[in-house]
C-alpha atoms as a PDB file:
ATOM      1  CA  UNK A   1       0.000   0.000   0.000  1.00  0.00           C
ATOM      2  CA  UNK A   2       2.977   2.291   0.765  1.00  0.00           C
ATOM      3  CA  UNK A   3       4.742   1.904  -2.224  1.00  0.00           C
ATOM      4  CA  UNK A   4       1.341   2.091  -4.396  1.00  0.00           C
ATOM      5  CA  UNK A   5       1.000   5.460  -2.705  1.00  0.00           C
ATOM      6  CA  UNK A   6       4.567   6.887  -3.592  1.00  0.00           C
ATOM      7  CA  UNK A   7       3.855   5.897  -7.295  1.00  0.00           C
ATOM      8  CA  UNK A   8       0.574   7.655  -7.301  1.00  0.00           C
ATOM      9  CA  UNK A   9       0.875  10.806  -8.866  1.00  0.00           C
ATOM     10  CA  UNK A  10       0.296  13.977  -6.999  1.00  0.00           C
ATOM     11  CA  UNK A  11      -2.223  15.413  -9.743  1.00  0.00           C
ATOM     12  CA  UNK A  12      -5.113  15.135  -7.282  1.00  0.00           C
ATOM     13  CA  UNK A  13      -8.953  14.107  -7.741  1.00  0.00           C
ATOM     14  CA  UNK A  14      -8.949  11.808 -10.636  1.00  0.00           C
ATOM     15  CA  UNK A  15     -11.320  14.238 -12.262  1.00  0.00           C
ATOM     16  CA  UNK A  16      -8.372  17.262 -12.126  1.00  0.00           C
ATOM     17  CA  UNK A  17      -5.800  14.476 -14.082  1.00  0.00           C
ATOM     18  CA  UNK A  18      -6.665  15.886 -17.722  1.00  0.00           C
ATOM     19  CA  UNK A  19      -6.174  19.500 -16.582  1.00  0.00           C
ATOM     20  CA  UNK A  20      -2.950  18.656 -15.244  1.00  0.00           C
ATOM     21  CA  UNK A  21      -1.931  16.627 -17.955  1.00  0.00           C
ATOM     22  CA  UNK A  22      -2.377  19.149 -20.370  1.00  0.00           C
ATOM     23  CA  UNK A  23       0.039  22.010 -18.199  1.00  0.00           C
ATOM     24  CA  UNK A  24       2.386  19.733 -17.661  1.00  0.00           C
ATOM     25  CA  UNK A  25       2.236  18.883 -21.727  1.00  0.00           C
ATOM     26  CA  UNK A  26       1.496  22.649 -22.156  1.00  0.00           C
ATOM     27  CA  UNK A  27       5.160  23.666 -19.816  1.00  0.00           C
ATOM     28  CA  UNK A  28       7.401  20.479 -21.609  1.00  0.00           C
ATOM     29  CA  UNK A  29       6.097  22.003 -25.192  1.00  0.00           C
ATOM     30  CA  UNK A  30       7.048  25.479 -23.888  1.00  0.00           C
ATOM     31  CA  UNK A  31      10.481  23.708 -22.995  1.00  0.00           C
ATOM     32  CA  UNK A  32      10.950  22.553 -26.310  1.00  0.00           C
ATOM     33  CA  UNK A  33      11.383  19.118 -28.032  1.00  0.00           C
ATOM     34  CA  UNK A  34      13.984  17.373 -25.848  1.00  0.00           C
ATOM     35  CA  UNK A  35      11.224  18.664 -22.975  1.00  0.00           C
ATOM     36  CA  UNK A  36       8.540  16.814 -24.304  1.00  0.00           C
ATOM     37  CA  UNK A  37      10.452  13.513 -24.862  1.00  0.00           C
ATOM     38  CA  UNK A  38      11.291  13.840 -21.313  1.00  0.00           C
ATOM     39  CA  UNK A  39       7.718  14.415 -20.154  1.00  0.00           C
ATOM     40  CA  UNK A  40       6.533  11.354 -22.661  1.00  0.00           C
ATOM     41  CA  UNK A  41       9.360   8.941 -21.245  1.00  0.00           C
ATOM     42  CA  UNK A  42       8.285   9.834 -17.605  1.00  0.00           C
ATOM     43  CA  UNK A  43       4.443   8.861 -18.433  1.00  0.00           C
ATOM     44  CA  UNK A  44       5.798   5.921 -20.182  1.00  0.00           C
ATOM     45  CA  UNK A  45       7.594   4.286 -17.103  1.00  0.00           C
ATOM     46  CA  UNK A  46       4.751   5.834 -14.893  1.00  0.00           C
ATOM     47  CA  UNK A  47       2.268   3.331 -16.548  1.00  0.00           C
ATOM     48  CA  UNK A  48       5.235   0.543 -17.039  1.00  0.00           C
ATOM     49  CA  UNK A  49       5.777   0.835 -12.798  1.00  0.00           C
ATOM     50  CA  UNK A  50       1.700   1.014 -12.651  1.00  0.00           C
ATOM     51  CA  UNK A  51       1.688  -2.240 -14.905  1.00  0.00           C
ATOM     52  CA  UNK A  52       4.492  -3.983 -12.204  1.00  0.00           C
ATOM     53  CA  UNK A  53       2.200  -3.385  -9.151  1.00  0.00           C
ATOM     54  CA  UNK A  54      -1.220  -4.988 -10.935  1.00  0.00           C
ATOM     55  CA  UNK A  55       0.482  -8.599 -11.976  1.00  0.00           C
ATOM     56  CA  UNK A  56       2.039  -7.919  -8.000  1.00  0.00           C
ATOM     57  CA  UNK A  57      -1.465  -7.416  -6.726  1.00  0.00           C
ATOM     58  CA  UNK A  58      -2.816 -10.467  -9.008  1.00  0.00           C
ATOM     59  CA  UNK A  59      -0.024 -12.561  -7.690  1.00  0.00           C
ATOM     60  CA  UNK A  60      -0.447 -11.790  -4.395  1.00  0.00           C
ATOM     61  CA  UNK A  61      -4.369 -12.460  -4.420  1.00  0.00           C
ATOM     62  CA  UNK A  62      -3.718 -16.004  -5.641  1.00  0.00           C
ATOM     63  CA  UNK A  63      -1.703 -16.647  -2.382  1.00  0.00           C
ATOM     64  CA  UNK A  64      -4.551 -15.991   0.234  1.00  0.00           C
ATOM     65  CA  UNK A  65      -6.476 -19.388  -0.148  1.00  0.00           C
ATOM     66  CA  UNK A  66      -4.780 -20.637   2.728  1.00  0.00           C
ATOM     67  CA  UNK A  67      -5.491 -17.658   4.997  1.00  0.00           C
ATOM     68  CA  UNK A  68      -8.887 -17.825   7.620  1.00  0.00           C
ATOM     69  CA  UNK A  69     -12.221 -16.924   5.832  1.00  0.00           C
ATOM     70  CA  UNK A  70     -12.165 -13.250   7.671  1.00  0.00           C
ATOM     71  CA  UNK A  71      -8.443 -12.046   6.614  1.00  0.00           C
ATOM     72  CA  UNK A  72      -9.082 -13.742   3.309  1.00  0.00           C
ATOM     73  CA  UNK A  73     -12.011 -11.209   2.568  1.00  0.00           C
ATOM     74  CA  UNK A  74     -10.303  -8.658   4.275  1.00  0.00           C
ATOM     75  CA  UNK A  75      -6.439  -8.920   1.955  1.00  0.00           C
ATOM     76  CA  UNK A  76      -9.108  -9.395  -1.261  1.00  0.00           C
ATOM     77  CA  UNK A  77     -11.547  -6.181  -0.138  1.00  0.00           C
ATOM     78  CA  UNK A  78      -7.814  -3.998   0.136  1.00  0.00           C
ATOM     79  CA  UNK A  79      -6.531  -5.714  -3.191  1.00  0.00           C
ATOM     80  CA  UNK A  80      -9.397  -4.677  -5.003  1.00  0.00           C
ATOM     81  CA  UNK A  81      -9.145  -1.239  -3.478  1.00  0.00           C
ATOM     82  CA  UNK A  82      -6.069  -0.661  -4.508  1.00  0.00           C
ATOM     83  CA  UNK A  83      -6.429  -2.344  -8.029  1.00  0.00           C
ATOM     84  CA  UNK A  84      -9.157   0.467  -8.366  1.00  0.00           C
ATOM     85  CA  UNK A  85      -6.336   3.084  -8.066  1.00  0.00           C
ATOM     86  CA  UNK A  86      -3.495   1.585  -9.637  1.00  0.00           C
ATOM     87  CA  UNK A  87      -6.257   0.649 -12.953  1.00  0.00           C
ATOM     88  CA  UNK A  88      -7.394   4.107 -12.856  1.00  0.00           C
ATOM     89  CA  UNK A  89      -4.033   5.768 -13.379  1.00  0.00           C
ATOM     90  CA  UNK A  90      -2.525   3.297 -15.982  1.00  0.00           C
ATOM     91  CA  UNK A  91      -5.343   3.589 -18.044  1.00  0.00           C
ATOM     92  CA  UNK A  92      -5.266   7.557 -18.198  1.00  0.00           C
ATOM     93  CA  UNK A  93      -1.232   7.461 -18.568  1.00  0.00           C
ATOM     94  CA  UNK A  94      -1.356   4.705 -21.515  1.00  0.00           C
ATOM     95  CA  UNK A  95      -4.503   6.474 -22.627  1.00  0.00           C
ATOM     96  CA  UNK A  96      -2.791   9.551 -23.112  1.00  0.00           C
ATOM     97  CA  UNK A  97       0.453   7.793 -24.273  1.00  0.00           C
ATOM     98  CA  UNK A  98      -1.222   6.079 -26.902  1.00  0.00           C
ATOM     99  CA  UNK A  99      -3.165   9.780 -28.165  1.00  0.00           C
ATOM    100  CA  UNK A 100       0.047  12.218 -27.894  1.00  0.00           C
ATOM    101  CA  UNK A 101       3.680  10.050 -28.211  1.00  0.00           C
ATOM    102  CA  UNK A 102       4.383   9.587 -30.897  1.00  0.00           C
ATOM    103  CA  UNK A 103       6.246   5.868 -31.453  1.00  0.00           C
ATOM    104  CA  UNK A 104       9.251   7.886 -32.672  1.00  0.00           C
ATOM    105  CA  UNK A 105      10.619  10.784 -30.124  1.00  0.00           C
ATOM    106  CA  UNK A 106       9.850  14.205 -32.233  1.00  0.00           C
ATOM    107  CA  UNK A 107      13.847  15.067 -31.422  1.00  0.00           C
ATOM    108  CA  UNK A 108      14.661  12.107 -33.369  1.00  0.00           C
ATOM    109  CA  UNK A 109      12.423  12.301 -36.489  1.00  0.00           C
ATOM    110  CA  UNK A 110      14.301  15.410 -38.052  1.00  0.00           C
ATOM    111  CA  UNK A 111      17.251  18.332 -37.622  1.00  0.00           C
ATOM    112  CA  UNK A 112      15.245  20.295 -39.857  1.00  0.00           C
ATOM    113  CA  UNK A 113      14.315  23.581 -38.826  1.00  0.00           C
ATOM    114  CA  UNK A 114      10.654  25.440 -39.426  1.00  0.00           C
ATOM    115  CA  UNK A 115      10.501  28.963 -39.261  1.00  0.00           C
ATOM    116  CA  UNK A 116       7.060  30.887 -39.184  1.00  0.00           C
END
């Protein structure tokens, strides 16, 4: 539970995570390029570390079938809990990944130079 709660982002309510989202794209953009790969990579391993502590929380459900009735509902009512949270916040990161980064960082696609 500890270490879920480190990884959790510190965006807030998970209705204020696409306003943050979008300043945080808004300030790497401003930044520049090398910025924005930054920010990208960051989600990336965000949702990868997310991804690590679901197949931990699946594992460790499958382990409680020798526990008493009582703590067996109790570790799979805390599980699910924080499987709620942990889903929640992959799904927006890979969401997000999957709309905006693009499979090649933009710094690597081209020296060329656009002026307005």
């Amino acid at each position: 539970r500890l270490s879920i709660d480190a990884w959790k982002s510190d965006w807030g309510p998970e209705s204020a995570w696409l306003k943050k989202f979008d300043e945080s794209l808004r300030k790497a953009r401003e930044k520049g390029l090398a910025s924005m790969d930054r920010f990208f990579k960051e989600c990336e391993v965000h949702a990868r570390e997310g991804r690590r502590f679901i197949h931990f929380l699946r594992k460790t459900s499958s382990t409680t079938r020798s526990m008493q009735q009582e703590r067996q509902l109790d570790t799979f009512l805390q599980i699910f809990d924080l499987l709620e949270v942990v889903l929640a916040e992959v799904k927006f990161f890979e969401v997000k990944l999957d709309e905006y980064a693009p499979a090649v960082p933009y710094s690597k696609v081209s020296d060329a130079r656009y002026y307005s």
